[in-house]
PDBML (XML) file of the C-alpha atoms, coordinates in Angstrom:
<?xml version="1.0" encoding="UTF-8" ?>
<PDBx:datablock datablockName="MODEL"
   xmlns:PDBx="http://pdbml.pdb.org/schema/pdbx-v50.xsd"
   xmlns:xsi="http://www.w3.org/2001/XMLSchema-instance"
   xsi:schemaLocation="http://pdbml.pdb.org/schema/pdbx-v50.xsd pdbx-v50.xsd">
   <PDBx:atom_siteCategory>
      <PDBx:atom_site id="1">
         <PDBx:B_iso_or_equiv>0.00</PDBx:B_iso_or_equiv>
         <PDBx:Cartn_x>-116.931</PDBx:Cartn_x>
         <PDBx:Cartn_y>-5.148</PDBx:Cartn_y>
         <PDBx:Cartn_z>-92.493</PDBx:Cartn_z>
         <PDBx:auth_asym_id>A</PDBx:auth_asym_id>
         <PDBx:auth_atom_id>CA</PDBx:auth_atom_id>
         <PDBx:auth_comp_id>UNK</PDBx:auth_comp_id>
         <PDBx:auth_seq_id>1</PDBx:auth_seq_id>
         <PDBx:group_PDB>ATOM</PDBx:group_PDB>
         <PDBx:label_alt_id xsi:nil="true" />
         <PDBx:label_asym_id>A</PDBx:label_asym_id>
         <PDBx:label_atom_id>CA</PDBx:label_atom_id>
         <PDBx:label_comp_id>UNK</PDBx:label_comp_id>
         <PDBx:label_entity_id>1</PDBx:label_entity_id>
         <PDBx:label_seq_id>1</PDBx:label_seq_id>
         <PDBx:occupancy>1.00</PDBx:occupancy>
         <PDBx:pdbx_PDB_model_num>1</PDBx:pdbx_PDB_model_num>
         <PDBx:type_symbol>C</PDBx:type_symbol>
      </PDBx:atom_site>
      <PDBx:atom_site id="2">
         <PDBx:B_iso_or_equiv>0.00</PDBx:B_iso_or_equiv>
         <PDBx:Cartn_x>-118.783</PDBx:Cartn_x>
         <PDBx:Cartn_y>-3.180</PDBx:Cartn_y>
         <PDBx:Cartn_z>-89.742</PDBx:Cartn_z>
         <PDBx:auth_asym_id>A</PDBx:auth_asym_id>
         <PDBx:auth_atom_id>CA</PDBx:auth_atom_id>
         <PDBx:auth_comp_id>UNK</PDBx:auth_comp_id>
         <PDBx:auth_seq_id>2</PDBx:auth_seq_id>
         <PDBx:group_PDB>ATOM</PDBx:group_PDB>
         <PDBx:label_alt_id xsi:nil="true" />
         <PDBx:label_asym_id>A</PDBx:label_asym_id>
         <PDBx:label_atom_id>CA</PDBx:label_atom_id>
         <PDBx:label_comp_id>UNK</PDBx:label_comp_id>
         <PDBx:label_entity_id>1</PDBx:label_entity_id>
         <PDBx:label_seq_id>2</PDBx:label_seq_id>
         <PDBx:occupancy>1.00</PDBx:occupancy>
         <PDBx:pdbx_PDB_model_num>1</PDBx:pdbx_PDB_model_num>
         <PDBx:type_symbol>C</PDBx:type_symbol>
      </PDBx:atom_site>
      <PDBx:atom_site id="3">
         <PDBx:B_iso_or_equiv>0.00</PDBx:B_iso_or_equiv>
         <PDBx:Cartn_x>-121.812</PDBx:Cartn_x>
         <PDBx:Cartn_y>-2.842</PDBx:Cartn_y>
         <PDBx:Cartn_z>-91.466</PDBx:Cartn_z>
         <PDBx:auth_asym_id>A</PDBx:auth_asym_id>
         <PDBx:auth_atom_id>CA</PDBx:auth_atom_id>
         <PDBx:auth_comp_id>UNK</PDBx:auth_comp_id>
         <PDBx:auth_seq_id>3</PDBx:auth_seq_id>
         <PDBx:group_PDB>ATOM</PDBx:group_PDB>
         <PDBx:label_alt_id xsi:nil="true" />
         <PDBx:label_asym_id>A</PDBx:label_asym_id>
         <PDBx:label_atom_id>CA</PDBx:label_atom_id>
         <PDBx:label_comp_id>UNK</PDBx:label_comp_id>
         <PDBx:label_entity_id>1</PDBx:label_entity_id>
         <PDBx:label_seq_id>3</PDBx:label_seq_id>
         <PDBx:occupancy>1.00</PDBx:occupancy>
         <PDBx:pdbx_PDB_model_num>1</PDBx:pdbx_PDB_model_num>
         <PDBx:type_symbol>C</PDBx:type_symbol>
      </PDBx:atom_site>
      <PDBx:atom_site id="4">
         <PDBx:B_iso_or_equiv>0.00</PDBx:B_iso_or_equiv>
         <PDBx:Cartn_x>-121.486</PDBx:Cartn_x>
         <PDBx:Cartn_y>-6.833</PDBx:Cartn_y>
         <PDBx:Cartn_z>-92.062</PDBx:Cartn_z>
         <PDBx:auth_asym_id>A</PDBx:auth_asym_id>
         <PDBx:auth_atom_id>CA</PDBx:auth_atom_id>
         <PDBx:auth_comp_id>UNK</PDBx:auth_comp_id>
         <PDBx:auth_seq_id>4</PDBx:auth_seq_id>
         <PDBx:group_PDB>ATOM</PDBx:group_PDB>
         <PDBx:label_alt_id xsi:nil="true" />
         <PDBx:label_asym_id>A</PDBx:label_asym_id>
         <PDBx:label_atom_id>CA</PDBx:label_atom_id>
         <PDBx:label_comp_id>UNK</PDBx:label_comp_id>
         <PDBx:label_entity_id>1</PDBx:label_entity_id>
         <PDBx:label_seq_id>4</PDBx:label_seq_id>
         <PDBx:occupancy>1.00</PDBx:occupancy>
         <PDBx:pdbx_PDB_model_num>1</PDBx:pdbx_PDB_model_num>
         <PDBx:type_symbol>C</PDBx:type_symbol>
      </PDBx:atom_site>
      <PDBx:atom_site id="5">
         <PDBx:B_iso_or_equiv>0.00</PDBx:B_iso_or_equiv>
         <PDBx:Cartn_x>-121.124</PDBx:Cartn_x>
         <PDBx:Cartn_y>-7.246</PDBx:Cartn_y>
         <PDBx:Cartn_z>-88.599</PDBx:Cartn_z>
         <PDBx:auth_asym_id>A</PDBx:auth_asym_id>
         <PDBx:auth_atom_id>CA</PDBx:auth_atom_id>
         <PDBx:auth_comp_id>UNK</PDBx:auth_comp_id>
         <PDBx:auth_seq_id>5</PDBx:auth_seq_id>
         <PDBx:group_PDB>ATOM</PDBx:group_PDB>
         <PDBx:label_alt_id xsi:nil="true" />
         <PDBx:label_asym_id>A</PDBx:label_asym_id>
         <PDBx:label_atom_id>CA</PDBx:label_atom_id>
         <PDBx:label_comp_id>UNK</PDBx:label_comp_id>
         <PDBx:label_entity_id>1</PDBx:label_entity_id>
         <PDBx:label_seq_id>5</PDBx:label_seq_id>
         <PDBx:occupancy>1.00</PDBx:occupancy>
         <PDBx:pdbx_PDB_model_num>1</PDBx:pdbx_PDB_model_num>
         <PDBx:type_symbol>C</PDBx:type_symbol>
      </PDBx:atom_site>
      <PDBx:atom_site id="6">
         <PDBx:B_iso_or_equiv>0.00</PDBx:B_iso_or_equiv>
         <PDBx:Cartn_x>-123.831</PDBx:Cartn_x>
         <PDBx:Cartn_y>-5.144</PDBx:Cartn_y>
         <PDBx:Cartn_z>-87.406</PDBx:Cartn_z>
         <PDBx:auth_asym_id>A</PDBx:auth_asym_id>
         <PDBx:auth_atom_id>CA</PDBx:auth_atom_id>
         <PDBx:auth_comp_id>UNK</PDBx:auth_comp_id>
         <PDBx:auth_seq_id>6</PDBx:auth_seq_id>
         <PDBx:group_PDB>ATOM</PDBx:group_PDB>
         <PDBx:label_alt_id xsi:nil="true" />
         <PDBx:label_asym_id>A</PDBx:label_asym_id>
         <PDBx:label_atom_id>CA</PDBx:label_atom_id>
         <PDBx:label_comp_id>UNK</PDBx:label_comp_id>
         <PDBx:label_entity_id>1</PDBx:label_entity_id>
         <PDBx:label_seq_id>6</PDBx:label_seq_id>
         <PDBx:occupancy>1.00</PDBx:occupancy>
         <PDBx:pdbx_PDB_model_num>1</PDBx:pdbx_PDB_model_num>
         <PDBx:type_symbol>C</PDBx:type_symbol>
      </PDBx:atom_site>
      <PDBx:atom_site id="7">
         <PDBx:B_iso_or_equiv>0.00</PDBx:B_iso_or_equiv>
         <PDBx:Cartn_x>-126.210</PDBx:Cartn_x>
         <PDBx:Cartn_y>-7.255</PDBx:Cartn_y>
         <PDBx:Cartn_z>-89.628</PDBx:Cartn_z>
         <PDBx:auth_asym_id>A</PDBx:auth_asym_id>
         <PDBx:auth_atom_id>CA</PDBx:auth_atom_id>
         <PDBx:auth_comp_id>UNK</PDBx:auth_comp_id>
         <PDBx:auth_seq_id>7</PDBx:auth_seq_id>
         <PDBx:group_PDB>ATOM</PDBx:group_PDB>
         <PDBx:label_alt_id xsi:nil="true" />
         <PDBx:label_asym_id>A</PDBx:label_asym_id>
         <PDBx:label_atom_id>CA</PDBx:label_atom_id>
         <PDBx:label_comp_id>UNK</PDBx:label_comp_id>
         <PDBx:label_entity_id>1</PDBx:label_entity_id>
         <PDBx:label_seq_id>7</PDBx:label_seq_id>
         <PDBx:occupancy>1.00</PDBx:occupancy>
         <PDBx:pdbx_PDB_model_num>1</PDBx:pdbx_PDB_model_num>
         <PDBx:type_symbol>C</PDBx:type_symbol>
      </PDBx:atom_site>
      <PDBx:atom_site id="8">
         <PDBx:B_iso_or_equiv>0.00</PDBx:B_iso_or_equiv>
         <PDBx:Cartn_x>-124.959</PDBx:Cartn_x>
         <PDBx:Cartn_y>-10.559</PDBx:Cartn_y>
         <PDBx:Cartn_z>-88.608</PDBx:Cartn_z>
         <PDBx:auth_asym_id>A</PDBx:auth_asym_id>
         <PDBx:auth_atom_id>CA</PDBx:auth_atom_id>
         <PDBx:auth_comp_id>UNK</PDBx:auth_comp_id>
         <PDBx:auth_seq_id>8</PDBx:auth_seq_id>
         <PDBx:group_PDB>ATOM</PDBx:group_PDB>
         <PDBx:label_alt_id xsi:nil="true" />
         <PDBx:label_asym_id>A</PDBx:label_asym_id>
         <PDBx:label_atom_id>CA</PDBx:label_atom_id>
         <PDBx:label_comp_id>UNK</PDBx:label_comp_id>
         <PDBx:label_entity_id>1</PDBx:label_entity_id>
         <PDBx:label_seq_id>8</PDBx:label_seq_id>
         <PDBx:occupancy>1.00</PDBx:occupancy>
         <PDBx:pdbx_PDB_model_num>1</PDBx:pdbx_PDB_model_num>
         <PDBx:type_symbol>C</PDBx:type_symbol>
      </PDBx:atom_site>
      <PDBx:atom_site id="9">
         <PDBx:B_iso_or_equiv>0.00</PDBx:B_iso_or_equiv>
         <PDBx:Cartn_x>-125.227</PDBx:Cartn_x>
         <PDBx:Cartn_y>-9.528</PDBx:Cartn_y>
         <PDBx:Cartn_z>-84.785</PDBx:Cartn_z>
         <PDBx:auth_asym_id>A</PDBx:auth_asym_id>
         <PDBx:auth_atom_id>CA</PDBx:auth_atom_id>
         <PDBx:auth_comp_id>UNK</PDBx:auth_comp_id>
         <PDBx:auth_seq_id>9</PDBx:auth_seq_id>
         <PDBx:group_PDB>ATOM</PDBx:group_PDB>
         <PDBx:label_alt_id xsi:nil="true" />
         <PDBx:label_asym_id>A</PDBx:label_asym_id>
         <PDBx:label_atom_id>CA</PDBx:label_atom_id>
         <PDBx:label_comp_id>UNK</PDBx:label_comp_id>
         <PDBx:label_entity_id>1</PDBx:label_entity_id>
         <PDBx:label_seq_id>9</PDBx:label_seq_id>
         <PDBx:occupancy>1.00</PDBx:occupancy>
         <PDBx:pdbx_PDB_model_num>1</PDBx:pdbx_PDB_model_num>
         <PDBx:type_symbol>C</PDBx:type_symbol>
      </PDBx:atom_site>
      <PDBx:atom_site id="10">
         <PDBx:B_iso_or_equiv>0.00</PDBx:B_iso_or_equiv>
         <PDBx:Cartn_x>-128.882</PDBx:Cartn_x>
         <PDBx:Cartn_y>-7.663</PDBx:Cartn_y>
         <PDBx:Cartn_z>-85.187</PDBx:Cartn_z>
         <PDBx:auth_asym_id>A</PDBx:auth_asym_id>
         <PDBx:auth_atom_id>CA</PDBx:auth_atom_id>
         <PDBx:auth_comp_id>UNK</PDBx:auth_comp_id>
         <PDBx:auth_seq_id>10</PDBx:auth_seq_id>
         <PDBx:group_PDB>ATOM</PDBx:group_PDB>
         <PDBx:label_alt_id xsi:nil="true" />
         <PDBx:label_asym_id>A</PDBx:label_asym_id>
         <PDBx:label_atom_id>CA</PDBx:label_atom_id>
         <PDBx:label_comp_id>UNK</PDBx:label_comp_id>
         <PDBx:label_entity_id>1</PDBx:label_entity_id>
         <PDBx:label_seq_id>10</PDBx:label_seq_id>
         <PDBx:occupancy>1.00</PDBx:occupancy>
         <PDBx:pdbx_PDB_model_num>1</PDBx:pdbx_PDB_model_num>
         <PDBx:type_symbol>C</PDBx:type_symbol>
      </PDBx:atom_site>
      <PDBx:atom_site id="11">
         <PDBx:B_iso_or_equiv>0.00</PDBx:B_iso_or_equiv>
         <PDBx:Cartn_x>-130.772</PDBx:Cartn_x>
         <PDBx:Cartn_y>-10.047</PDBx:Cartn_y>
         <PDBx:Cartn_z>-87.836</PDBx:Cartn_z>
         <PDBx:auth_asym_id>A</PDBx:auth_asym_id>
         <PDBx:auth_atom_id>CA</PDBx:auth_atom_id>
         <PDBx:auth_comp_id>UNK</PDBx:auth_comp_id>
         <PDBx:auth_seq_id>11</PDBx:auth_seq_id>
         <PDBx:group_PDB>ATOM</PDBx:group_PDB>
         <PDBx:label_alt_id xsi:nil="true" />
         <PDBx:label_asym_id>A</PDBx:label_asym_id>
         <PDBx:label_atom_id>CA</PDBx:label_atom_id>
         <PDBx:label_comp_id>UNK</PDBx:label_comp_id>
         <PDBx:label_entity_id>1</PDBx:label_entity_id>
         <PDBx:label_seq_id>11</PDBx:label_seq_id>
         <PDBx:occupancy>1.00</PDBx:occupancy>
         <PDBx:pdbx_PDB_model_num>1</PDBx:pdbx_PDB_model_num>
         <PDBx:type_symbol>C</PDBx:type_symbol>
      </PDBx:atom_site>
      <PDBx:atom_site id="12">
         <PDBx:B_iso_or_equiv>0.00</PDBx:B_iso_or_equiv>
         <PDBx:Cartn_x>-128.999</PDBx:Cartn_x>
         <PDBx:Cartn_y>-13.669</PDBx:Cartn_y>
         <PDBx:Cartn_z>-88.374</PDBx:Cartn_z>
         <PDBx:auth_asym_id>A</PDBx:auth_asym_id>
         <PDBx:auth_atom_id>CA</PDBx:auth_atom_id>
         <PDBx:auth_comp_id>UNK</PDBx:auth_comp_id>
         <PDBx:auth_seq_id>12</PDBx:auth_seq_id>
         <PDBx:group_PDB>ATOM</PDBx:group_PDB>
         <PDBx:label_alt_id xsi:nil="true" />
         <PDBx:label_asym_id>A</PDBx:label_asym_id>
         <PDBx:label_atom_id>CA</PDBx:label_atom_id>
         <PDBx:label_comp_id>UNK</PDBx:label_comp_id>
         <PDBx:label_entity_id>1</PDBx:label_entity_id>
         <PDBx:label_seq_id>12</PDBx:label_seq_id>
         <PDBx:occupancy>1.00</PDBx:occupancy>
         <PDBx:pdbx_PDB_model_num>1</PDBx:pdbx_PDB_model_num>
         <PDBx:type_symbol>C</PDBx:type_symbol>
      </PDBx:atom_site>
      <PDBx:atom_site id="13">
         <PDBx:B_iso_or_equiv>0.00</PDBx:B_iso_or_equiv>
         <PDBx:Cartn_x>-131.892</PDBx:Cartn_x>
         <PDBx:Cartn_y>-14.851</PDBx:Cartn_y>
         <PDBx:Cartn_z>-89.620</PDBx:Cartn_z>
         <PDBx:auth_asym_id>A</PDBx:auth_asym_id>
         <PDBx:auth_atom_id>CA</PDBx:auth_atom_id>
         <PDBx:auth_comp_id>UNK</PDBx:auth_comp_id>
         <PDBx:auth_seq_id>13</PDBx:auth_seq_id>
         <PDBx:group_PDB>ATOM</PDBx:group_PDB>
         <PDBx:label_alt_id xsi:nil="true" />
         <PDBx:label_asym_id>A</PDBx:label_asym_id>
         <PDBx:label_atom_id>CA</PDBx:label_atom_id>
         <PDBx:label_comp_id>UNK</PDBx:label_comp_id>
         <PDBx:label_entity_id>1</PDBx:label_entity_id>
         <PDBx:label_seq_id>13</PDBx:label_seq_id>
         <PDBx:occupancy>1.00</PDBx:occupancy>
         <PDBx:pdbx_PDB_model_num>1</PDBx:pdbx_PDB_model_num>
         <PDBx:type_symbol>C</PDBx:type_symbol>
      </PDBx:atom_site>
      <PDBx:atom_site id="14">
         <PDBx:B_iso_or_equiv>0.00</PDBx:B_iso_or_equiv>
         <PDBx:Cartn_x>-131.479</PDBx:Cartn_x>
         <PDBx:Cartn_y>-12.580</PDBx:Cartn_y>
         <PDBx:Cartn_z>-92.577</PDBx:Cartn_z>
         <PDBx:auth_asym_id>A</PDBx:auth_asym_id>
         <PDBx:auth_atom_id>CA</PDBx:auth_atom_id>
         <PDBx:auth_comp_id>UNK</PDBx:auth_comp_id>
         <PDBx:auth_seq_id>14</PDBx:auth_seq_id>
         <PDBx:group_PDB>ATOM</PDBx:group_PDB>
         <PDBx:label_alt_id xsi:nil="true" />
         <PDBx:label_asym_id>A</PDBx:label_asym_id>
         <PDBx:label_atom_id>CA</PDBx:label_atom_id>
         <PDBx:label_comp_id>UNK</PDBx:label_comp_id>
         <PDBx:label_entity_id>1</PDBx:label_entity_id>
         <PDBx:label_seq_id>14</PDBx:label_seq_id>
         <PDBx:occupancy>1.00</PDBx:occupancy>
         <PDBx:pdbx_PDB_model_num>1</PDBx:pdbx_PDB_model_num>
         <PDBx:type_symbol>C</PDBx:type_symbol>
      </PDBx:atom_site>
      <PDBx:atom_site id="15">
         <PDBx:B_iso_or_equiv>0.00</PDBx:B_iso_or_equiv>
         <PDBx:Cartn_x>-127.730</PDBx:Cartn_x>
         <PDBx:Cartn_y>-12.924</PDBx:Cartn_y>
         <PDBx:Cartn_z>-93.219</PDBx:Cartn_z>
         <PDBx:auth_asym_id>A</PDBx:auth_asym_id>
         <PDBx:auth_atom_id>CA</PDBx:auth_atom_id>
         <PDBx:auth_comp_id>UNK</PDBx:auth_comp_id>
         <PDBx:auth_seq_id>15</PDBx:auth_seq_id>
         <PDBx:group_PDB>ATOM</PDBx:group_PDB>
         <PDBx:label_alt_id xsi:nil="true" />
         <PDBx:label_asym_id>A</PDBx:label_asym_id>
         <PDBx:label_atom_id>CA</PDBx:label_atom_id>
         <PDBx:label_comp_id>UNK</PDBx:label_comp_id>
         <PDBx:label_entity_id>1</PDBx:label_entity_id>
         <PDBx:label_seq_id>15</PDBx:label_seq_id>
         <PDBx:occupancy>1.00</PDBx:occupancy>
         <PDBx:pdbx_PDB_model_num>1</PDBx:pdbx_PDB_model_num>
         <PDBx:type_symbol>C</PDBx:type_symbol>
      </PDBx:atom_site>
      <PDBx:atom_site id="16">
         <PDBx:B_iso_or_equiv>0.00</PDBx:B_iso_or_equiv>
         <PDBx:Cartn_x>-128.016</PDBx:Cartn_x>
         <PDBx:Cartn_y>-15.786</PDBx:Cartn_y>
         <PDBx:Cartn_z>-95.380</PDBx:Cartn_z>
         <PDBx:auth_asym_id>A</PDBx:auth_asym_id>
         <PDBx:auth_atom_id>CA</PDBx:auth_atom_id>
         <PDBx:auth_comp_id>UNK</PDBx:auth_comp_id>
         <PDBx:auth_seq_id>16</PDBx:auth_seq_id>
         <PDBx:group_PDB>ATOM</PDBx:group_PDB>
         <PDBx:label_alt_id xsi:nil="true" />
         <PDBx:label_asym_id>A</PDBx:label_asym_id>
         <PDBx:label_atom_id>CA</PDBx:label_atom_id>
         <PDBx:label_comp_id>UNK</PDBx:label_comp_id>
         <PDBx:label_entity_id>1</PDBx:label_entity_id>
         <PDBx:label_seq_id>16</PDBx:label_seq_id>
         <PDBx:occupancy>1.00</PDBx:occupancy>
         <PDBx:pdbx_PDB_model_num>1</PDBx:pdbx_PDB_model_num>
         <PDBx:type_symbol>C</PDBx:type_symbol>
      </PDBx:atom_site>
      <PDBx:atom_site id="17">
         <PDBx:B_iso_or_equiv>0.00</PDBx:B_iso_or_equiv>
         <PDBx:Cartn_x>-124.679</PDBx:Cartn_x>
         <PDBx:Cartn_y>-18.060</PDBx:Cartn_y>
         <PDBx:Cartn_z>-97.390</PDBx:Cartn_z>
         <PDBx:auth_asym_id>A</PDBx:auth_asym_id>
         <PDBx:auth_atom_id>CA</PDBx:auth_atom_id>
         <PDBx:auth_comp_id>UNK</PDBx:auth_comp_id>
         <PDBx:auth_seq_id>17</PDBx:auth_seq_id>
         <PDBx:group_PDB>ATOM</PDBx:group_PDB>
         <PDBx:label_alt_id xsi:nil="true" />
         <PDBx:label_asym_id>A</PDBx:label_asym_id>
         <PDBx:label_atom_id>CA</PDBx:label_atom_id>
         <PDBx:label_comp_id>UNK</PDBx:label_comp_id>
         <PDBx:label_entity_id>1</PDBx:label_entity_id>
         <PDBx:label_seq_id>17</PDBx:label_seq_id>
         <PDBx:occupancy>1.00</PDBx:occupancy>
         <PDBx:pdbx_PDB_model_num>1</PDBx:pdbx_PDB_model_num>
         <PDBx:type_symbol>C</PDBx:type_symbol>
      </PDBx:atom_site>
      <PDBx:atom_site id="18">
         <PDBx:B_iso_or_equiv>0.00</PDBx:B_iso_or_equiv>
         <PDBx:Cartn_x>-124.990</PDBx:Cartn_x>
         <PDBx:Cartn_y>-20.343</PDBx:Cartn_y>
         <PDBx:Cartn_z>-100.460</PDBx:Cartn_z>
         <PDBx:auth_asym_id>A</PDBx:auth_asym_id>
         <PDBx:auth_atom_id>CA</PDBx:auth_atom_id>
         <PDBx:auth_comp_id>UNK</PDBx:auth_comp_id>
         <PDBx:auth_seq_id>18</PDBx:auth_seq_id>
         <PDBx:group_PDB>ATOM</PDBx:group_PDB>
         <PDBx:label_alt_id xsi:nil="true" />
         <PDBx:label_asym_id>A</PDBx:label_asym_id>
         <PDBx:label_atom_id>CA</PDBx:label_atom_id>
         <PDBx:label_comp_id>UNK</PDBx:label_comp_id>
         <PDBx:label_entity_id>1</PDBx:label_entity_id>
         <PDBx:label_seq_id>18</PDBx:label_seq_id>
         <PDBx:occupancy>1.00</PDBx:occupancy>
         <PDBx:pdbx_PDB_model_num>1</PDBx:pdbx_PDB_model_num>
         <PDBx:type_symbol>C</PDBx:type_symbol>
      </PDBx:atom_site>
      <PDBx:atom_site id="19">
         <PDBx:B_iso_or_equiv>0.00</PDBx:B_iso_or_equiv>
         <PDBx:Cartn_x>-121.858</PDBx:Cartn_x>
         <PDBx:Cartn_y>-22.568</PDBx:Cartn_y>
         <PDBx:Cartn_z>-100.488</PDBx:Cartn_z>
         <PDBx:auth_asym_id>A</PDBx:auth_asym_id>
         <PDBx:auth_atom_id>CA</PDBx:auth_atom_id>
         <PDBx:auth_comp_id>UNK</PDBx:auth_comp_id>
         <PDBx:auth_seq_id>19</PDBx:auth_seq_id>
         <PDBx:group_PDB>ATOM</PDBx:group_PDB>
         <PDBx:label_alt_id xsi:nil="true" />
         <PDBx:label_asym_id>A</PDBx:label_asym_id>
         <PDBx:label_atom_id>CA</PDBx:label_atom_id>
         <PDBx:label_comp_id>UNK</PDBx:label_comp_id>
         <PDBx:label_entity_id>1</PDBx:label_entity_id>
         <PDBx:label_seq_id>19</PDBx:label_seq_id>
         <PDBx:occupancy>1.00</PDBx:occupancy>
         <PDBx:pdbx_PDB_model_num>1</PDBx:pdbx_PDB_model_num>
         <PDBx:type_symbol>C</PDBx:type_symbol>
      </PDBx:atom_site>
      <PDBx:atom_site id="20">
         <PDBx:B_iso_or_equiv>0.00</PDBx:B_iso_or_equiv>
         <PDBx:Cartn_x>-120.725</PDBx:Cartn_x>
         <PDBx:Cartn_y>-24.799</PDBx:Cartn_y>
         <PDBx:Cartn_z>-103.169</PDBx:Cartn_z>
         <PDBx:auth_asym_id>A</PDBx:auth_asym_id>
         <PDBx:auth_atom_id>CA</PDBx:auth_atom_id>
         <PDBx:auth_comp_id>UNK</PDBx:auth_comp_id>
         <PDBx:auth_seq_id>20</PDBx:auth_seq_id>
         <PDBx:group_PDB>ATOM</PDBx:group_PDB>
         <PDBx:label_alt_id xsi:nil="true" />
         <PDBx:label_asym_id>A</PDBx:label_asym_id>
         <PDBx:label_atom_id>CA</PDBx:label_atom_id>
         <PDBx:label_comp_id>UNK</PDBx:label_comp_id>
         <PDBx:label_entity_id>1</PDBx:label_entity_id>
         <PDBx:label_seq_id>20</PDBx:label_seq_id>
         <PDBx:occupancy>1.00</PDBx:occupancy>
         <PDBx:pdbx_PDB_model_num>1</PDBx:pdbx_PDB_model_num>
         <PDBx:type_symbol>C</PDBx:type_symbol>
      </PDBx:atom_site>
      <PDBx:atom_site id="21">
         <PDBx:B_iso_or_equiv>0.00</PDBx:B_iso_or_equiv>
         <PDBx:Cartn_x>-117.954</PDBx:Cartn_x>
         <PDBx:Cartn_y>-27.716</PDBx:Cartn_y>
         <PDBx:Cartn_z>-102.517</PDBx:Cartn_z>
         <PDBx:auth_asym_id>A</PDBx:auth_asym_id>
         <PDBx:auth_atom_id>CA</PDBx:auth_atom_id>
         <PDBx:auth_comp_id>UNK</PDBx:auth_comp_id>
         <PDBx:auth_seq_id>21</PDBx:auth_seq_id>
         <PDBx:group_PDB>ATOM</PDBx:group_PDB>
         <PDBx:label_alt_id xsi:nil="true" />
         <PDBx:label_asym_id>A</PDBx:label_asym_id>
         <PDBx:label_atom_id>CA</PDBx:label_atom_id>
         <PDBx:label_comp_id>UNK</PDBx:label_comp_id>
         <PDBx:label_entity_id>1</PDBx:label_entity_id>
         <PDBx:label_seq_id>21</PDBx:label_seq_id>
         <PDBx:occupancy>1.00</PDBx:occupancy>
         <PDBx:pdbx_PDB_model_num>1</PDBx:pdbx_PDB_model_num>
         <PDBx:type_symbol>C</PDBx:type_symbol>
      </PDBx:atom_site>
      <PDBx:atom_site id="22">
         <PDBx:B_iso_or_equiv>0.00</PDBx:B_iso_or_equiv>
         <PDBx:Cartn_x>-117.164</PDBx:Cartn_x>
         <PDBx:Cartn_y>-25.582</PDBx:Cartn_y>
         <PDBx:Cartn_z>-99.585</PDBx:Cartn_z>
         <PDBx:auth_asym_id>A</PDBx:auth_asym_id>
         <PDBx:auth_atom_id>CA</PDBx:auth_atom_id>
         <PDBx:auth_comp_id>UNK</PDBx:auth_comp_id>
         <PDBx:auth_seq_id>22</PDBx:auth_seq_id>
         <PDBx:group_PDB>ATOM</PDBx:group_PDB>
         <PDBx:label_alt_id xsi:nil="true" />
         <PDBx:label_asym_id>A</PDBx:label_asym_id>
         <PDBx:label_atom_id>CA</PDBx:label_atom_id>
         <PDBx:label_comp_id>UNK</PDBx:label_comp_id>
         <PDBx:label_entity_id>1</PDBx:label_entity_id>
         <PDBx:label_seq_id>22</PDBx:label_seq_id>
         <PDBx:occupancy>1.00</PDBx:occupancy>
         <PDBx:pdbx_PDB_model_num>1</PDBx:pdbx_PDB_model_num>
         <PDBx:type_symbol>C</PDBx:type_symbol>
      </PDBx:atom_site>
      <PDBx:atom_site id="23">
         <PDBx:B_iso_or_equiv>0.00</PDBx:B_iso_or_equiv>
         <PDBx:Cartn_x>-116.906</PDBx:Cartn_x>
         <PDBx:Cartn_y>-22.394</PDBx:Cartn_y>
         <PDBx:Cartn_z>-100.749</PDBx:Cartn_z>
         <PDBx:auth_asym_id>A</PDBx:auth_asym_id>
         <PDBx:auth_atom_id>CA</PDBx:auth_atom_id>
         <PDBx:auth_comp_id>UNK</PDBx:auth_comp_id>
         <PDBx:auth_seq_id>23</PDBx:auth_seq_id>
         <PDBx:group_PDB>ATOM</PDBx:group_PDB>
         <PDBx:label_alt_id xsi:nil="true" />
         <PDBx:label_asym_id>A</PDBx:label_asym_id>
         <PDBx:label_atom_id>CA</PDBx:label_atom_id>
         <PDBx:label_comp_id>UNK</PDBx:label_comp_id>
         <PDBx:label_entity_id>1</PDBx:label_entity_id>
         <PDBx:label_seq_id>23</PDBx:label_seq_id>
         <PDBx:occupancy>1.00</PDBx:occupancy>
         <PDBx:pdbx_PDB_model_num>1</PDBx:pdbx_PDB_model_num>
         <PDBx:type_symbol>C</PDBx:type_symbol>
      </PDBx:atom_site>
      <PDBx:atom_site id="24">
         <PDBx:B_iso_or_equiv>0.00</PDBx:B_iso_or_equiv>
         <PDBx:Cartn_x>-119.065</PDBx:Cartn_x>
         <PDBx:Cartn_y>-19.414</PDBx:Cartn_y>
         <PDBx:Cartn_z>-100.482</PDBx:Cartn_z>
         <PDBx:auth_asym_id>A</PDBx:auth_asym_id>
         <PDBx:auth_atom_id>CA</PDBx:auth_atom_id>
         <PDBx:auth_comp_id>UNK</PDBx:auth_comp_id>
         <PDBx:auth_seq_id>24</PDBx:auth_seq_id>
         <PDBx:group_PDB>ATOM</PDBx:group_PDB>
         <PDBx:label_alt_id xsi:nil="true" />
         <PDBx:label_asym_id>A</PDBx:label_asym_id>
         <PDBx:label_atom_id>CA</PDBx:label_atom_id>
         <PDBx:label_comp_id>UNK</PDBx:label_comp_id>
         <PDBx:label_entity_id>1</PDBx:label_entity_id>
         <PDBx:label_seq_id>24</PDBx:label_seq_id>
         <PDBx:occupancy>1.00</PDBx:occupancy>
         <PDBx:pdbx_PDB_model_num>1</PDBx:pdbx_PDB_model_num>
         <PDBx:type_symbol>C</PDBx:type_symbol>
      </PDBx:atom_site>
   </PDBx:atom_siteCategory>
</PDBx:datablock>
């Protein structure tokens, strides 16, 4: 979850979601 949150915080525009009805 670090890691994750490193990425989020340092590159958004690389930490990309496809979502369906919702859900990841």
């Amino acid at each position: 979850m670090e890691a994750f949150r490193y990425r989020l915080g340092r590159y958004p525009g690389y930490f990309w979601g496809a979502w369906i009805g919702g859900r990841l």
